[in-house]
Protein backbone atom coordinates (compact mmCIF):
# COMPACT_ATOMS: atom_id res chain seq x y z
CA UNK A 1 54.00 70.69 -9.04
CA UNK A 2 50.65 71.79 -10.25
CA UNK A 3 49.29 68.60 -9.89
CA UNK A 4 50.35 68.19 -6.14
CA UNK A 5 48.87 71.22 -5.70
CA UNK A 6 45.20 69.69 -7.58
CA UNK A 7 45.68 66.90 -5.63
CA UNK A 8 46.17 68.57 -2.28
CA UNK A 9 43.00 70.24 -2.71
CA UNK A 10 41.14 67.74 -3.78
CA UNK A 11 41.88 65.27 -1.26
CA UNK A 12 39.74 66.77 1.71
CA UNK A 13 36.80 67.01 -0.89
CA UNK A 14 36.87 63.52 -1.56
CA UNK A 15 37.52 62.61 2.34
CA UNK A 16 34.63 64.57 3.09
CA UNK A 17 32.31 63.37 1.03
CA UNK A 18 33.51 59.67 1.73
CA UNK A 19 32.98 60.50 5.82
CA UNK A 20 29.67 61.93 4.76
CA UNK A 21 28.49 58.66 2.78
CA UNK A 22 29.65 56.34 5.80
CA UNK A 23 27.63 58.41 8.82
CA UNK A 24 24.56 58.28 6.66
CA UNK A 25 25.35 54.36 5.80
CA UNK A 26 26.42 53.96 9.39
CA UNK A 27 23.29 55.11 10.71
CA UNK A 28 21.50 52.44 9.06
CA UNK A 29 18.90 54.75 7.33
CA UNK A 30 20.67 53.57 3.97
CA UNK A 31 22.69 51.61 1.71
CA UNK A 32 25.42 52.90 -0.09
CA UNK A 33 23.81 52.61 -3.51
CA UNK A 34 20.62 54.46 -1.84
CA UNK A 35 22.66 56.78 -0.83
CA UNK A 36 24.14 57.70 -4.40
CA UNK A 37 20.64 57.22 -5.70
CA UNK A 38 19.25 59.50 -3.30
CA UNK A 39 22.19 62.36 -4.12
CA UNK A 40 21.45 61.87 -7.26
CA UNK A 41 17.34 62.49 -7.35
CA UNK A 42 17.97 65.70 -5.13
CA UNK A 43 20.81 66.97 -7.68
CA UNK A 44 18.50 66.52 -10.17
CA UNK A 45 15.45 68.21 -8.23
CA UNK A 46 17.42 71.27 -7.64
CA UNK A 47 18.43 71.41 -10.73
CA UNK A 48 14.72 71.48 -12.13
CA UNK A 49 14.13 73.74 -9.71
CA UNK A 50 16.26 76.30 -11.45
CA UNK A 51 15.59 75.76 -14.62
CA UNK A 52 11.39 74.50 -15.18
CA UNK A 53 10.62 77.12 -11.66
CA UNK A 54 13.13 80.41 -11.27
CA UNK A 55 16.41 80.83 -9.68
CA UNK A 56 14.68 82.41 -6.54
CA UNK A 57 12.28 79.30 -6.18
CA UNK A 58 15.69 77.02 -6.41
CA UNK A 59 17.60 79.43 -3.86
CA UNK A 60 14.24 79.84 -1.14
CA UNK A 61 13.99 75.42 -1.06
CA UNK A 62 16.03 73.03 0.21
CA UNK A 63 16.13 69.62 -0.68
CA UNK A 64 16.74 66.30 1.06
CA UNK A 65 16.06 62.59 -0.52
CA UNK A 66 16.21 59.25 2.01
CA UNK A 67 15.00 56.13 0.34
CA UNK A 68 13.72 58.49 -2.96
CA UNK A 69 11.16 60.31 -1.22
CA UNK A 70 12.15 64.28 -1.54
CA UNK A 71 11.96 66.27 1.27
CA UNK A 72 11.24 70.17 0.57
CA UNK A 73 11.80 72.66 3.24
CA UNK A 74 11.96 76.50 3.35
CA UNK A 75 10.13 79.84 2.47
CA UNK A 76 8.07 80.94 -0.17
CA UNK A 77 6.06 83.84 -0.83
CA UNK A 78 3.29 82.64 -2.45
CA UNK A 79 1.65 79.28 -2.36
CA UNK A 80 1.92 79.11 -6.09
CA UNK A 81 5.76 78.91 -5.62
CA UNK A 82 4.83 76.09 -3.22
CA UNK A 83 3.01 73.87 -5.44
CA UNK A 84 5.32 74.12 -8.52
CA UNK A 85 8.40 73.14 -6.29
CA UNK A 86 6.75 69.94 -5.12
CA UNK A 87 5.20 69.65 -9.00
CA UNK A 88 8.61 69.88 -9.91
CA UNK A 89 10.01 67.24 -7.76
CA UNK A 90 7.36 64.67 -8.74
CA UNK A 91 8.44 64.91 -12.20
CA UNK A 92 11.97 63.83 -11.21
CA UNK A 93 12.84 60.18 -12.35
CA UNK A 94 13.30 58.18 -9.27
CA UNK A 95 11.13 59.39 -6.69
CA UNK A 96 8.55 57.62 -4.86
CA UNK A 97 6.81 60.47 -2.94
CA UNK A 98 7.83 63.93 -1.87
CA UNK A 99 6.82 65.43 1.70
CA UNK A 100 6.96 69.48 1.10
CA UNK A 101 7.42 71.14 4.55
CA UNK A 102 7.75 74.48 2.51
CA UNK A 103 6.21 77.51 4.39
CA UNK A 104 4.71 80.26 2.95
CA UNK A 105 5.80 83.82 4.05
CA UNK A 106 4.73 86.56 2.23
């Protein structure tokens, strides 16, 4: 019974995250293995974020990859805080330029 219950929960996770893969492969603007890829390289982004920058810098930016080029969005105090977020996303393996749309609003 428990694992019914996994199951059952797990099932719209996976369904979800199967529909997202198709629109974004539907759309044309990738391939399924650039889509992975491109998970992947904002994952690990984020992830740097948090750990080489601060928990606030990881929690103020967002983060979007198409064709491994980062895209960072959001708002920072300071420009500082800026710079090391896209710093940190160039030193992610994979990617092949960054765009930072981050804002600064102190």
């Amino acid at each position: 019974m428990v694992r019914t219950s996994k199951f059952a929960f797990l099932l719209p996770l996976m369904m979800l995250s199967v529909g997202a893969a198709g629109c974004s492969v539907q759309s044309g603007q990738e391939s399924t293995g650039e889509y992975v890829d491109s998970a992947a390289i904002s994952t690990k982004v984020k992830t740097k974020l948090a750990t080489d920058g601060s928990a606030a810098l990881a929690n103020q930016v967002e983060v979007e990859t198409l064709k491994d080029v980062v895209q960072l969005s959001g708002f920072v105090p300071t420009d500082g805080d800026r710079t090391k977020a896209e710093q940190i996303a160039w030193s992610v393996d994979g990617v092949r330029g960054v765009k930072n749309d981050i804002i600064v609003q102190p």
